[in-house]
Structure formats: C-alpha cells, structure tokens
PDB file of N, CA and C in Angstrom:
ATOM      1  N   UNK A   1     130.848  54.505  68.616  1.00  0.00           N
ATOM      2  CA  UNK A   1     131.046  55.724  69.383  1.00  0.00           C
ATOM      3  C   UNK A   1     129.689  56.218  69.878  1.00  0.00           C
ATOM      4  N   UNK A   2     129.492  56.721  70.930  1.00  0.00           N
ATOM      5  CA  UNK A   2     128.547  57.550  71.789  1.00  0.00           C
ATOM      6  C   UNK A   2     128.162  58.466  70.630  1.00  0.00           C
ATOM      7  N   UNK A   3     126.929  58.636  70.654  1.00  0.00           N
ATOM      8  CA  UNK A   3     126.013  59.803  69.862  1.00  0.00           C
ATOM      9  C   UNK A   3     125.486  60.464  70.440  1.00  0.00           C
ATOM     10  N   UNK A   4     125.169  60.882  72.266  1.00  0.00           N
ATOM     11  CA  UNK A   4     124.568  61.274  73.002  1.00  0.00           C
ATOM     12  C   UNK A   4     125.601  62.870  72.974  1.00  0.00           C
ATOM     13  N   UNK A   5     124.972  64.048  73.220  1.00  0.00           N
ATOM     14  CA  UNK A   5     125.163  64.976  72.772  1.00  0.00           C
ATOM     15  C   UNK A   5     126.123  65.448  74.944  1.00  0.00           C
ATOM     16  N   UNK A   6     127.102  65.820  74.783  1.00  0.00           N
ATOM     17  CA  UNK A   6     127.853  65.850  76.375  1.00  0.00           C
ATOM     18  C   UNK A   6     127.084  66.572  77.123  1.00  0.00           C
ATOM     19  N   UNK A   7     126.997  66.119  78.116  1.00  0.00           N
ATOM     20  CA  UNK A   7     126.267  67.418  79.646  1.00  0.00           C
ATOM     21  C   UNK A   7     125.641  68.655  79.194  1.00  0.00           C
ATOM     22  N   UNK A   8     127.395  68.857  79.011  1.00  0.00           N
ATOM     23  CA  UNK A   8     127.354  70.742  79.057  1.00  0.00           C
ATOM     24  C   UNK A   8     126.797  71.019  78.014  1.00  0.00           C
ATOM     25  N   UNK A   9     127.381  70.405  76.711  1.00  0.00           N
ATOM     26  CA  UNK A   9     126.475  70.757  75.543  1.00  0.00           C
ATOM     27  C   UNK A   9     125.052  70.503  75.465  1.00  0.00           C
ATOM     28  N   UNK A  10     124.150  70.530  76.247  1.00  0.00           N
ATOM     29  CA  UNK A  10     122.764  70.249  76.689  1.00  0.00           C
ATOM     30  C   UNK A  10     122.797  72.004  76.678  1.00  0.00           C
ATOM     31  N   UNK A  11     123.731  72.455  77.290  1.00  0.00           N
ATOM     32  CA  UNK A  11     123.368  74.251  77.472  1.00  0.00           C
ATOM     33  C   UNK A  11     122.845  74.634  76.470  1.00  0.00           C
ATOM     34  N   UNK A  12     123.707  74.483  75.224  1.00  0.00           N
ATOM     35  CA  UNK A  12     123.586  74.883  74.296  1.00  0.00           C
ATOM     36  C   UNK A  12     122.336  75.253  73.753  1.00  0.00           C
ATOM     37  N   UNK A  13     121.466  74.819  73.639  1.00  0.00           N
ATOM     38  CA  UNK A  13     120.033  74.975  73.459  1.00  0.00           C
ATOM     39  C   UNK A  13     119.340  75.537  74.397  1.00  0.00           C
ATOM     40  N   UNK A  14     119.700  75.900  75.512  1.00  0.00           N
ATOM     41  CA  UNK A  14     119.045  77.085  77.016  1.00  0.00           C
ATOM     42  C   UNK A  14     119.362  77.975  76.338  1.00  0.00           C
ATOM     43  N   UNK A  15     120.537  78.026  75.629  1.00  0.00           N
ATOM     44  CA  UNK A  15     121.244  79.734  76.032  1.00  0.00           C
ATOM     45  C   UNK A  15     120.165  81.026  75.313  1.00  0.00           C
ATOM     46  N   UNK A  16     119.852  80.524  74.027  1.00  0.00           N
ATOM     47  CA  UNK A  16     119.072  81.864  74.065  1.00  0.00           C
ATOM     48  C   UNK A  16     118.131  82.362  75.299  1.00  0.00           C
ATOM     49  N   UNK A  17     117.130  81.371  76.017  1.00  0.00           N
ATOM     50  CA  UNK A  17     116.153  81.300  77.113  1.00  0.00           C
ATOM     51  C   UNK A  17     117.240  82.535  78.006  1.00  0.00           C
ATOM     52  N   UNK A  18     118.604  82.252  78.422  1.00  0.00           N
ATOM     53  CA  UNK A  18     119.568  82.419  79.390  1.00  0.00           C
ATOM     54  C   UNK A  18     120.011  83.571  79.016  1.00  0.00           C
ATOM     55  N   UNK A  19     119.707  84.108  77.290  1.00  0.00           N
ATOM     56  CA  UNK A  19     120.693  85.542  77.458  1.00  0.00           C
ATOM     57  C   UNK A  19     119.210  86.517  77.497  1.00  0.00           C
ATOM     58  N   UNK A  20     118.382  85.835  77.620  1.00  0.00           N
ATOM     59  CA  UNK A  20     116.807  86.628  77.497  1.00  0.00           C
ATOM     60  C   UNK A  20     116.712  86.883  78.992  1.00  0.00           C
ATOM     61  N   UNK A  21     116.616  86.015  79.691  1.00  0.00           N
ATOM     62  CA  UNK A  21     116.686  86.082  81.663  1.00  0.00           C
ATOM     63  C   UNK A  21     117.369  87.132  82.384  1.00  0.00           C
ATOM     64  N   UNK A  22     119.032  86.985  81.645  1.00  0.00           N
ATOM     65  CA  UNK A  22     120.494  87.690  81.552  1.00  0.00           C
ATOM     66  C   UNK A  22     119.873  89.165  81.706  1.00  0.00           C
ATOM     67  N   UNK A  23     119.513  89.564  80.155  1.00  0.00           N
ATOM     68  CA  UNK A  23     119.239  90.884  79.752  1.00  0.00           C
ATOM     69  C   UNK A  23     118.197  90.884  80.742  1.00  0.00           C
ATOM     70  N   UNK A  24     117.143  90.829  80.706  1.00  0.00           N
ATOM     71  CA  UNK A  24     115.984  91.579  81.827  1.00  0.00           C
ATOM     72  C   UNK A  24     116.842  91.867  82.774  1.00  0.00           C
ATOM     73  N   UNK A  25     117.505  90.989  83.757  1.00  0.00           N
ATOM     74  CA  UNK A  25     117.584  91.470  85.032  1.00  0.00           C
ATOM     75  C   UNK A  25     118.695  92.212  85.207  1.00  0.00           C
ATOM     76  N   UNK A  26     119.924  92.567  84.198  1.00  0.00           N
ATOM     77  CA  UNK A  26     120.555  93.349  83.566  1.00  0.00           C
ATOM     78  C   UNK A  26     120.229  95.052  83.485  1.00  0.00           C
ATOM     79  N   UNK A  27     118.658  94.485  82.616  1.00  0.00           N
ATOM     80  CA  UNK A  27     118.490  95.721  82.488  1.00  0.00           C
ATOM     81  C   UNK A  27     117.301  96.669  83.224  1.00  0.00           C
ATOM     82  N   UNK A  28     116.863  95.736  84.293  1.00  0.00           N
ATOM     83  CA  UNK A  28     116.045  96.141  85.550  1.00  0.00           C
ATOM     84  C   UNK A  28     116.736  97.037  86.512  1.00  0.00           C
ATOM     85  N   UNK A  29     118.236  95.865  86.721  1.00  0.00           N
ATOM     86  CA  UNK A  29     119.137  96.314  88.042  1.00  0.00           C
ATOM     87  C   UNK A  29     119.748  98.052  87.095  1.00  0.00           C
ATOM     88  N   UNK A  30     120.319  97.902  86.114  1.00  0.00           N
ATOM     89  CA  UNK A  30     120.309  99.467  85.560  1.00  0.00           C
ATOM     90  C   UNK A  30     120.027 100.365  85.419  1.00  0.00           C
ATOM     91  N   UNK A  31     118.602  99.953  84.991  1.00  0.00           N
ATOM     92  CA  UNK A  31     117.416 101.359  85.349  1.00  0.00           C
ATOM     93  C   UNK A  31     117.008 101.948  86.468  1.00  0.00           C
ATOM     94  N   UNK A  32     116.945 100.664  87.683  1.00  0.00           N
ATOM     95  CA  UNK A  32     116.764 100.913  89.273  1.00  0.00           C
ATOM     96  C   UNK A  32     117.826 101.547  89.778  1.00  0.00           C
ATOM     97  N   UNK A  33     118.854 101.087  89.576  1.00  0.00           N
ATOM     98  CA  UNK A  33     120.103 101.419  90.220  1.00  0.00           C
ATOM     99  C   UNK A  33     121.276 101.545  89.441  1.00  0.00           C
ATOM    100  N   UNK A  34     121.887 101.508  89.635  1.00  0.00           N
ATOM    101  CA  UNK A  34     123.117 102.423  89.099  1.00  0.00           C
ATOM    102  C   UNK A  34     124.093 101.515  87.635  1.00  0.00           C
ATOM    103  N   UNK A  35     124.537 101.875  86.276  1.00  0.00           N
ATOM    104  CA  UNK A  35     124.938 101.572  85.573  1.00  0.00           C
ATOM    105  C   UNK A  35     126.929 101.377  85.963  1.00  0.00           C
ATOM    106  N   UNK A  36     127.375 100.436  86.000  1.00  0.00           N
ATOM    107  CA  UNK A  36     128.627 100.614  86.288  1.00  0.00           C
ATOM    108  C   UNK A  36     128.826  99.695  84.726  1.00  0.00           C
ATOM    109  N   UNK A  37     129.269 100.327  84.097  1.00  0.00           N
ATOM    110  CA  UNK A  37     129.745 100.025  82.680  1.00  0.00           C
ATOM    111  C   UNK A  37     131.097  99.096  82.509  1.00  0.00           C
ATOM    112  N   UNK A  38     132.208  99.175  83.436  1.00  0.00           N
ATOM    113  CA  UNK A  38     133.359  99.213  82.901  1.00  0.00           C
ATOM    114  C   UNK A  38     132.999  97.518  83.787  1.00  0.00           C
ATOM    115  N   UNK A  39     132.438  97.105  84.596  1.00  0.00           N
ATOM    116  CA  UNK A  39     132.434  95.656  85.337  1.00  0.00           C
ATOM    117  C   UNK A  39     131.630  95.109  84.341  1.00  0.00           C
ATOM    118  N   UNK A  40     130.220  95.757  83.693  1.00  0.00           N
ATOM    119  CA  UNK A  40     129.772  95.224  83.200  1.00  0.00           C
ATOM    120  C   UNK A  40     130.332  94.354  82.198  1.00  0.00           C
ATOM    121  N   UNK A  41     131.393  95.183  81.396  1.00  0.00           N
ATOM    122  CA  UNK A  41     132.587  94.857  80.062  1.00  0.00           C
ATOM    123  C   UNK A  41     132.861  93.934  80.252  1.00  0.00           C
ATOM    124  N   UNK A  42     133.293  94.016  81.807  1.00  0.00           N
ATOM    125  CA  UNK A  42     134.413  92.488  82.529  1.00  0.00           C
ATOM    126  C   UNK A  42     134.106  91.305  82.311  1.00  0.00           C
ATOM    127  N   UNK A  43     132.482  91.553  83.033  1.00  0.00           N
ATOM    128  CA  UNK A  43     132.239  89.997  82.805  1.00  0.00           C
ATOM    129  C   UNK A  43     131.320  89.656  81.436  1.00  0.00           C
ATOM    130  N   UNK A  44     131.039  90.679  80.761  1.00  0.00           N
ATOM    131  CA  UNK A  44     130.803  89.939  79.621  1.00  0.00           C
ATOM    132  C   UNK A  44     131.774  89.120  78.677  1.00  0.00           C
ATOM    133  N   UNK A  45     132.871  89.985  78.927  1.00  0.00           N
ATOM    134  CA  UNK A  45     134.251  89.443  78.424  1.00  0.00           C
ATOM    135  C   UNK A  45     134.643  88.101  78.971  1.00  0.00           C
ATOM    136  N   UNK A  46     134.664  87.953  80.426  1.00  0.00           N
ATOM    137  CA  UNK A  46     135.034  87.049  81.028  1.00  0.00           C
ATOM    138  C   UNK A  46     133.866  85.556  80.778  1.00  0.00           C
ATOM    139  N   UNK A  47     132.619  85.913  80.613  1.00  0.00           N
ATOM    140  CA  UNK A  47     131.196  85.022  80.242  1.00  0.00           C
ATOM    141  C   UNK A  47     131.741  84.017  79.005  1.00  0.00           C
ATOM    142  N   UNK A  48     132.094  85.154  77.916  1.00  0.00           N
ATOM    143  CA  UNK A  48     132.945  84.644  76.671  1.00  0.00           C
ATOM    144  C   UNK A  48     133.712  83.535  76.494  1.00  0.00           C
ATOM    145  N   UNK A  49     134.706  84.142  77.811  1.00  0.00           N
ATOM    146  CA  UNK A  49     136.230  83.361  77.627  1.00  0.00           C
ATOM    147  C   UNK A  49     135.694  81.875  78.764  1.00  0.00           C
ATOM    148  N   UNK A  50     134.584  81.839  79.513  1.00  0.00           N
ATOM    149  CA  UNK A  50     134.667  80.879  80.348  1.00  0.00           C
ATOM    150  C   UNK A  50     133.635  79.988  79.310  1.00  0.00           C
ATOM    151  N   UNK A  51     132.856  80.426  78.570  1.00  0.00           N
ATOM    152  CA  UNK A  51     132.132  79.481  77.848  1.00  0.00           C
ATOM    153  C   UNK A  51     133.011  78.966  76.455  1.00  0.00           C
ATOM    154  N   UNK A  52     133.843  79.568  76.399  1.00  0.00           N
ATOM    155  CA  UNK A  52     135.040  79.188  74.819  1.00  0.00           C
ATOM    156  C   UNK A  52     135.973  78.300  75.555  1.00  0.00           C
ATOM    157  N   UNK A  53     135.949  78.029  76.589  1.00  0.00           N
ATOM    158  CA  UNK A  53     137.293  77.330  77.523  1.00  0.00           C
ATOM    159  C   UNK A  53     136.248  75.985  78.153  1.00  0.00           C
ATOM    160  N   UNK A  54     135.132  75.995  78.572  1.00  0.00           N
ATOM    161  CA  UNK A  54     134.196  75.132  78.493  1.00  0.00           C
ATOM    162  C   UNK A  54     133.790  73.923  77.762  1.00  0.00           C
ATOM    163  N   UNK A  55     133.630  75.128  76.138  1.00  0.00           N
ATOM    164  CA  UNK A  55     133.051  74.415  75.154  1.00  0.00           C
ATOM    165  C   UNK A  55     134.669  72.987  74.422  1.00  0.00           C
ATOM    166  N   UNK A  56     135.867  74.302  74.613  1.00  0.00           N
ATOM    167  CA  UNK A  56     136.952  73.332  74.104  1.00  0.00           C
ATOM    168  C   UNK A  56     136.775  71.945  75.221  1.00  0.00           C
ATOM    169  N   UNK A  57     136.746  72.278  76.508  1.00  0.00           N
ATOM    170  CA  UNK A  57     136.552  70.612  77.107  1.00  0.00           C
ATOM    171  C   UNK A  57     135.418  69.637  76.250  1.00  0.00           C
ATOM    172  N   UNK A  58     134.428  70.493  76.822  1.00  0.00           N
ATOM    173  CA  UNK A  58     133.066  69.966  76.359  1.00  0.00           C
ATOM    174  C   UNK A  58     133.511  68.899  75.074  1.00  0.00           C
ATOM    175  N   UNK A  59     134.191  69.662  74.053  1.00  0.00           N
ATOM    176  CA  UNK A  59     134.398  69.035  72.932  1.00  0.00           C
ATOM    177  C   UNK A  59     135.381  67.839  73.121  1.00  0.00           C
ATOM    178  N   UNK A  60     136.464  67.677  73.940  1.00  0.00           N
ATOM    179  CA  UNK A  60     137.076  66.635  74.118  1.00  0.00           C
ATOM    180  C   UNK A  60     138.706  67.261  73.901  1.00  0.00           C
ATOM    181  N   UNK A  61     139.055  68.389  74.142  1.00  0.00           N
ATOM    182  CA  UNK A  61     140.009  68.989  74.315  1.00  0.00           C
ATOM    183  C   UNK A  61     140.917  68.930  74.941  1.00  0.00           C
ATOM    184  N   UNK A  62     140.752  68.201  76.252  1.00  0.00           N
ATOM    185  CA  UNK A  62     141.404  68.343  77.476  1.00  0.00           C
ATOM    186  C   UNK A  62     141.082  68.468  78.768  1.00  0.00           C
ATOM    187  N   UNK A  63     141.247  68.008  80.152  1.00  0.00           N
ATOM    188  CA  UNK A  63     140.454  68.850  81.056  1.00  0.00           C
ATOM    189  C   UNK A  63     140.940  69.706  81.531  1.00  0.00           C
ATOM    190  N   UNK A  64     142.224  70.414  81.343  1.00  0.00           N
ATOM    191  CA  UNK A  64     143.158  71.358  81.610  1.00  0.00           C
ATOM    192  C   UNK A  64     141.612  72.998  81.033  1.00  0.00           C
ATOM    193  N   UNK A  65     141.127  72.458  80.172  1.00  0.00           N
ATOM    194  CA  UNK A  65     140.372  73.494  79.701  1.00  0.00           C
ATOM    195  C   UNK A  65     139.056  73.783  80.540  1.00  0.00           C
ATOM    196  N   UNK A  66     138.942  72.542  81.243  1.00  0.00           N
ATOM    197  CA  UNK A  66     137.793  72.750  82.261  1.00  0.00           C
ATOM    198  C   UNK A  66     138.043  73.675  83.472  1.00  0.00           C
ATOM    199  N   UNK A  67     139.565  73.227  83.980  1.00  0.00           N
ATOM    200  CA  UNK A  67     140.306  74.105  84.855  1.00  0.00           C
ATOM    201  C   UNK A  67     140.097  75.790  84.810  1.00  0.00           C
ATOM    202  N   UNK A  68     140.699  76.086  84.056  1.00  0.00           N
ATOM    203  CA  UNK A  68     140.759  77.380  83.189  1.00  0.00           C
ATOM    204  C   UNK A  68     139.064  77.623  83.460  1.00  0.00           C
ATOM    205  N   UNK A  69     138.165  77.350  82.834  1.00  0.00           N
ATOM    206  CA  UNK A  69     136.966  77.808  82.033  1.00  0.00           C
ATOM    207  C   UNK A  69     136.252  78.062  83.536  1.00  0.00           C
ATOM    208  N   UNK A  70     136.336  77.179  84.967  1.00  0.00           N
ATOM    209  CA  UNK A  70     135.513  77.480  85.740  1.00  0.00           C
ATOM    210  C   UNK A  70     136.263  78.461  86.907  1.00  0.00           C
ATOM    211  N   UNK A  71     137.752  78.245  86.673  1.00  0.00           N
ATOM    212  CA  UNK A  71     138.357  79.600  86.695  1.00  0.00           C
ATOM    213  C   UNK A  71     138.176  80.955  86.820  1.00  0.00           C
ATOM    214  N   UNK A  72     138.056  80.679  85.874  1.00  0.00           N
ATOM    215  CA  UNK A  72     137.495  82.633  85.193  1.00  0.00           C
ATOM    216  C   UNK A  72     136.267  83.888  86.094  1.00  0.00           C
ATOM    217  N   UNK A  73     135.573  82.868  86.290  1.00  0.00           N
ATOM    218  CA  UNK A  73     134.588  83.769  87.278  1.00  0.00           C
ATOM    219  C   UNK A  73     135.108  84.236  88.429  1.00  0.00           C
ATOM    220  N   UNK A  74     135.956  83.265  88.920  1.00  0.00           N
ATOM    221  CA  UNK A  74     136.836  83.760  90.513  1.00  0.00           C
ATOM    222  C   UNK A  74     137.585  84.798  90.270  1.00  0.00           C
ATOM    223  N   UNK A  75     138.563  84.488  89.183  1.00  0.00           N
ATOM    224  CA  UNK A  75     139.109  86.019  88.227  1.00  0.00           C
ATOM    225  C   UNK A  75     138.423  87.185  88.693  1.00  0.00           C
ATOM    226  N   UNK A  76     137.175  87.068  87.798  1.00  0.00           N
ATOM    227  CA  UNK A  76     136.476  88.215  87.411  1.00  0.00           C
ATOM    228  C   UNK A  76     136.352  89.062  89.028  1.00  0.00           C
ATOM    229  N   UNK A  77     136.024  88.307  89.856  1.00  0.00           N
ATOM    230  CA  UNK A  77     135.588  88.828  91.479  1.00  0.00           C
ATOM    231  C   UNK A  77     136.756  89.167  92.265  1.00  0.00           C
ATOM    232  N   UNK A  78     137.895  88.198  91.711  1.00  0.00           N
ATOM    233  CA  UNK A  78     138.783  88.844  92.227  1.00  0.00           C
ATOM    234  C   UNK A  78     139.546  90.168  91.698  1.00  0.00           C
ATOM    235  N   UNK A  79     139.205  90.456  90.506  1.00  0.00           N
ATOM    236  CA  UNK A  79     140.141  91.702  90.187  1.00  0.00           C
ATOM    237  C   UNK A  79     139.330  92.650  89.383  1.00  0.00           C
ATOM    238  N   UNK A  80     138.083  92.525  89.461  1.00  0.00           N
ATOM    239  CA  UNK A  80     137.150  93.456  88.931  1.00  0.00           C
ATOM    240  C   UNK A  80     136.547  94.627  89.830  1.00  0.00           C
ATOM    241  N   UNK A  81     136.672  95.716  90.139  1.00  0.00           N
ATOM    242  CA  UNK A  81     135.906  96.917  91.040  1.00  0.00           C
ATOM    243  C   UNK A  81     135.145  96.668  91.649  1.00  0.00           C
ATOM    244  N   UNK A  82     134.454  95.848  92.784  1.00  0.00           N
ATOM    245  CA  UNK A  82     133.370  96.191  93.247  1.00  0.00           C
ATOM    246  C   UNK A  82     133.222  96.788  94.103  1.00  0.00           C
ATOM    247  N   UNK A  83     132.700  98.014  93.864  1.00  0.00           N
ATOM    248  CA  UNK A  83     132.180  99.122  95.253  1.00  0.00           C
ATOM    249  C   UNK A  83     131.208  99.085  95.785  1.00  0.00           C
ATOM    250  N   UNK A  84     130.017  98.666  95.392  1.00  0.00           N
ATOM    251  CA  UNK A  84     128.722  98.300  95.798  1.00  0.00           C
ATOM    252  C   UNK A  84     128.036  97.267  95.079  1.00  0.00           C
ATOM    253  N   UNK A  85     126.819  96.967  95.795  1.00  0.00           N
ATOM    254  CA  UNK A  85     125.953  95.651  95.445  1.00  0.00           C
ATOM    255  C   UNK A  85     125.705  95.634  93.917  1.00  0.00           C
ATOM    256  N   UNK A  86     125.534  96.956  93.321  1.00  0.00           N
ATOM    257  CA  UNK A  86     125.117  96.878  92.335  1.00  0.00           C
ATOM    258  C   UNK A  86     126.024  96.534  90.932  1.00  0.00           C
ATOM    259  N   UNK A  87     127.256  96.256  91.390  1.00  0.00           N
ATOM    260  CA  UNK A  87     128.444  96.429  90.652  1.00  0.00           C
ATOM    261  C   UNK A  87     128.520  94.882  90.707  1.00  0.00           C
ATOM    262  N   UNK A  88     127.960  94.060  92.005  1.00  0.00           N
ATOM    263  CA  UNK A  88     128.283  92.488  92.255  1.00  0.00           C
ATOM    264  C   UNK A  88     127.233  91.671  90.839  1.00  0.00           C
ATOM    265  N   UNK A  89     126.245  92.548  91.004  1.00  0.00           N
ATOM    266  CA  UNK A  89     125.153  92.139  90.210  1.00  0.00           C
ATOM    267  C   UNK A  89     125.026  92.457  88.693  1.00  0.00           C
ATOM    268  N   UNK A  90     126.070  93.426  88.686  1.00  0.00           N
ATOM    269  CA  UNK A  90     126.050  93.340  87.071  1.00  0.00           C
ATOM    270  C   UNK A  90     127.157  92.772  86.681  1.00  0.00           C
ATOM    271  N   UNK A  91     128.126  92.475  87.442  1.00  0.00           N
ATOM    272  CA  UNK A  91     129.037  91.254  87.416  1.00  0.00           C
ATOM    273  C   UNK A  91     128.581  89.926  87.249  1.00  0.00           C
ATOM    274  N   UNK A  92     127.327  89.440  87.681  1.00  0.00           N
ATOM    275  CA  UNK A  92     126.618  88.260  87.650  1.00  0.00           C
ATOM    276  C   UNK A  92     126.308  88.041  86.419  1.00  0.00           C
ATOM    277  N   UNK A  93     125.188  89.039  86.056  1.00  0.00           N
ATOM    278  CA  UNK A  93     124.183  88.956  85.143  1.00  0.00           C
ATOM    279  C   UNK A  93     124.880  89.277  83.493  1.00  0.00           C
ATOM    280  N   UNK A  94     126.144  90.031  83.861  1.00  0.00           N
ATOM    281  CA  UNK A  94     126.485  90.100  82.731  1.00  0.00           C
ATOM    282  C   UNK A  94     127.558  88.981  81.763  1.00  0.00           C
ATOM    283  N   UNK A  95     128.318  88.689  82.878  1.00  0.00           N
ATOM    284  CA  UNK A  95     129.133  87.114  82.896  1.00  0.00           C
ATOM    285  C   UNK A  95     128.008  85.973  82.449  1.00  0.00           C
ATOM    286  N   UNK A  96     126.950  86.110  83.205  1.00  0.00           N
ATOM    287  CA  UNK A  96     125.922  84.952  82.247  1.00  0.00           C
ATOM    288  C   UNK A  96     125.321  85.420  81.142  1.00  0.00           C
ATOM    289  N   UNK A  97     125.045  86.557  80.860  1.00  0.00           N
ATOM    290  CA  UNK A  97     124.887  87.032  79.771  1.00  0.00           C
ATOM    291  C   UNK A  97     125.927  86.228  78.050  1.00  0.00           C
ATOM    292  N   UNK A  98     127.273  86.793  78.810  1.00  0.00           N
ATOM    293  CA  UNK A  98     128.425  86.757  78.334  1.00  0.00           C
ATOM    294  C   UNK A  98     128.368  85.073  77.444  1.00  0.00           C
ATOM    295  N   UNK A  99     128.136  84.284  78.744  1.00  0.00           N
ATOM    296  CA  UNK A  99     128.391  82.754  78.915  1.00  0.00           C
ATOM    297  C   UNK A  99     127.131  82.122  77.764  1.00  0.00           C
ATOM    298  N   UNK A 100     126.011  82.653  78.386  1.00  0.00           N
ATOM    299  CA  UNK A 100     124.566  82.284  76.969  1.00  0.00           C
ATOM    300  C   UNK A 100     125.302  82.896  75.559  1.00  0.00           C
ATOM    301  N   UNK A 101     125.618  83.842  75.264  1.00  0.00           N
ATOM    302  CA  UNK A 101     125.867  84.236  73.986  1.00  0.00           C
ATOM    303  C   UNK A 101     126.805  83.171  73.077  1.00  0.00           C
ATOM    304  N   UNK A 102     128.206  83.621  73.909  1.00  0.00           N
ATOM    305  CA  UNK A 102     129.023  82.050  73.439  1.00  0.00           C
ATOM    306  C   UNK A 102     128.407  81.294  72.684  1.00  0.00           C
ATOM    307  N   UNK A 103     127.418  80.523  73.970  1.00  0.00           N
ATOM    308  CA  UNK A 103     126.724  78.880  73.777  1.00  0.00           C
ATOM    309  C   UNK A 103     125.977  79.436  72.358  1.00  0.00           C
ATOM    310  N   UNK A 104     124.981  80.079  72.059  1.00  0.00           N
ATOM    311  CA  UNK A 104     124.258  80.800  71.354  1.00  0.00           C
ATOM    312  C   UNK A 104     124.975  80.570  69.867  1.00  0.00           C
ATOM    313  N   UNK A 105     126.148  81.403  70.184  1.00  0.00           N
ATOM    314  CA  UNK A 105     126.620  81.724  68.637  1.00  0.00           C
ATOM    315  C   UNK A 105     127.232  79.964  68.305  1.00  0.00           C
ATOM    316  N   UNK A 106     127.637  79.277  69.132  1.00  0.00           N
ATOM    317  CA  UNK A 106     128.412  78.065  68.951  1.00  0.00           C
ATOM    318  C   UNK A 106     127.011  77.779  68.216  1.00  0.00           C
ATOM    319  N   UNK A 107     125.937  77.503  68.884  1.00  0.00           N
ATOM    320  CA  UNK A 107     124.521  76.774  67.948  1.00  0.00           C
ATOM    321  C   UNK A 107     124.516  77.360  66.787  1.00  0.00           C
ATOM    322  N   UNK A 108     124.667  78.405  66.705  1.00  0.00           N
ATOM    323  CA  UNK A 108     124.275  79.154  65.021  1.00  0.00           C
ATOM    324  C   UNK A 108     125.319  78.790  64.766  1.00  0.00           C
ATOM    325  N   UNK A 109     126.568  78.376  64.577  1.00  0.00           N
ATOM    326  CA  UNK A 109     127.552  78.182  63.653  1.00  0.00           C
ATOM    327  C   UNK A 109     127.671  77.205  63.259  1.00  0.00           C
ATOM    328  N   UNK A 110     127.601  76.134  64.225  1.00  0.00           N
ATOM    329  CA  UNK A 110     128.149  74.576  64.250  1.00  0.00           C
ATOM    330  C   UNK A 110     127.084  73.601  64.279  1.00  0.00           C
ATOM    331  N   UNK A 111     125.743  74.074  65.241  1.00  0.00           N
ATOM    332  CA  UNK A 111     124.739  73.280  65.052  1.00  0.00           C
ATOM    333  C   UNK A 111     123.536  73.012  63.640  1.00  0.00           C
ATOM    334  N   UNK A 112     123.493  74.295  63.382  1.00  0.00           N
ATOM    335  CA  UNK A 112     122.671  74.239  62.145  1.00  0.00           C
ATOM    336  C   UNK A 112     122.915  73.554  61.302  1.00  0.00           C
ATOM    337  N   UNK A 113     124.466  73.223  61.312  1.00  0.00           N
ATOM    338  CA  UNK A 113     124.524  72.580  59.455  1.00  0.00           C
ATOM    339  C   UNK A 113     124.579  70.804  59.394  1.00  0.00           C
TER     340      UNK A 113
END
C-alpha cells in the first residue's frame, strides 16, 4: 500500500500558518471597517463543515464527500447577507479561517500519536 500522505492532507500541516494569515486579515478588515458578526458565524461554520467533508474524502470515504465539501462555499455566498464589500470579506477570511482550524485540530488529534 501507498505510504505517501494524500494531496489535500499536505494542508494539514499549512493550517496553523493559514489560521494565523486568516486572523490578521480578519482582524485588520474589522478594525478598518465594519464588524458584520452574524456572516462572520456563517462561514466559520461553513470553513468547518467544508474541511470535515474534505477530510472524509481525503481519507478514502467516497467522492460523493468531495462533492458536498467544495459545495459549501457556493452555499455560504449564496444564502449568507451580503450588503457590502466588507461582509464579502469576512465571508472569505472567515470560511478560511474556519477551513485551517478543522485541518489544525485533525493534526492535534490524529497526527500526533
């Protein structure tokens, strides 16, 4: 069997770098401009569910799960508030936010041991 670690799971080891990037520009676009809280929720939520729907492919799950997982962001844009630029952008930053953490906690759980 293959021992080479899959694509995506290559993330896995960015993501802290990715929720560090995430947060700054997160918390630049906030301070500059305007806090919209309730999109922010969205896509952190949505970051979550597209990196847990990812990781099940990644793992050999299915590709029905790949479907789903790259999914989710179109979701998020399609039915999340945006009234202004600043609402697009914390939709971005927080969905990748969302997406590094996932990867993140998957390493602390599963990779360490």
């Amino acid at each position: 069997m293959n021992k080479q670690p899959h694509v995506g799971l290559s993330l896995v080891n960015k993501a802290p770098m990715g929720m560090l990037i995430t947060l700054i520009i997160a918390a630049i676009a906030n301070v500059l401009l305007e806090l919209n809280i309730i999109t922010l929720v969205y896509a952190i939520v949505g970051g979550v569910a597209s990196s847990v729907l990812l990781l099940a492919y990644w793992l050999g799950k299915g590709g029905v799960f790949f479907i789903l997982g790259v999914s989710v962001p179109l979701l998020l844009v399609l039915l999340t508030p945006l009234g202004a630029i600043t609402a697009l952008l914390n939709l971005t930053s927080g969905f990748f936010f969302g997406f590094c953490a996932a990867l993140f906690i998957y390493k602390l759980i599963y990779q360490t041991a």
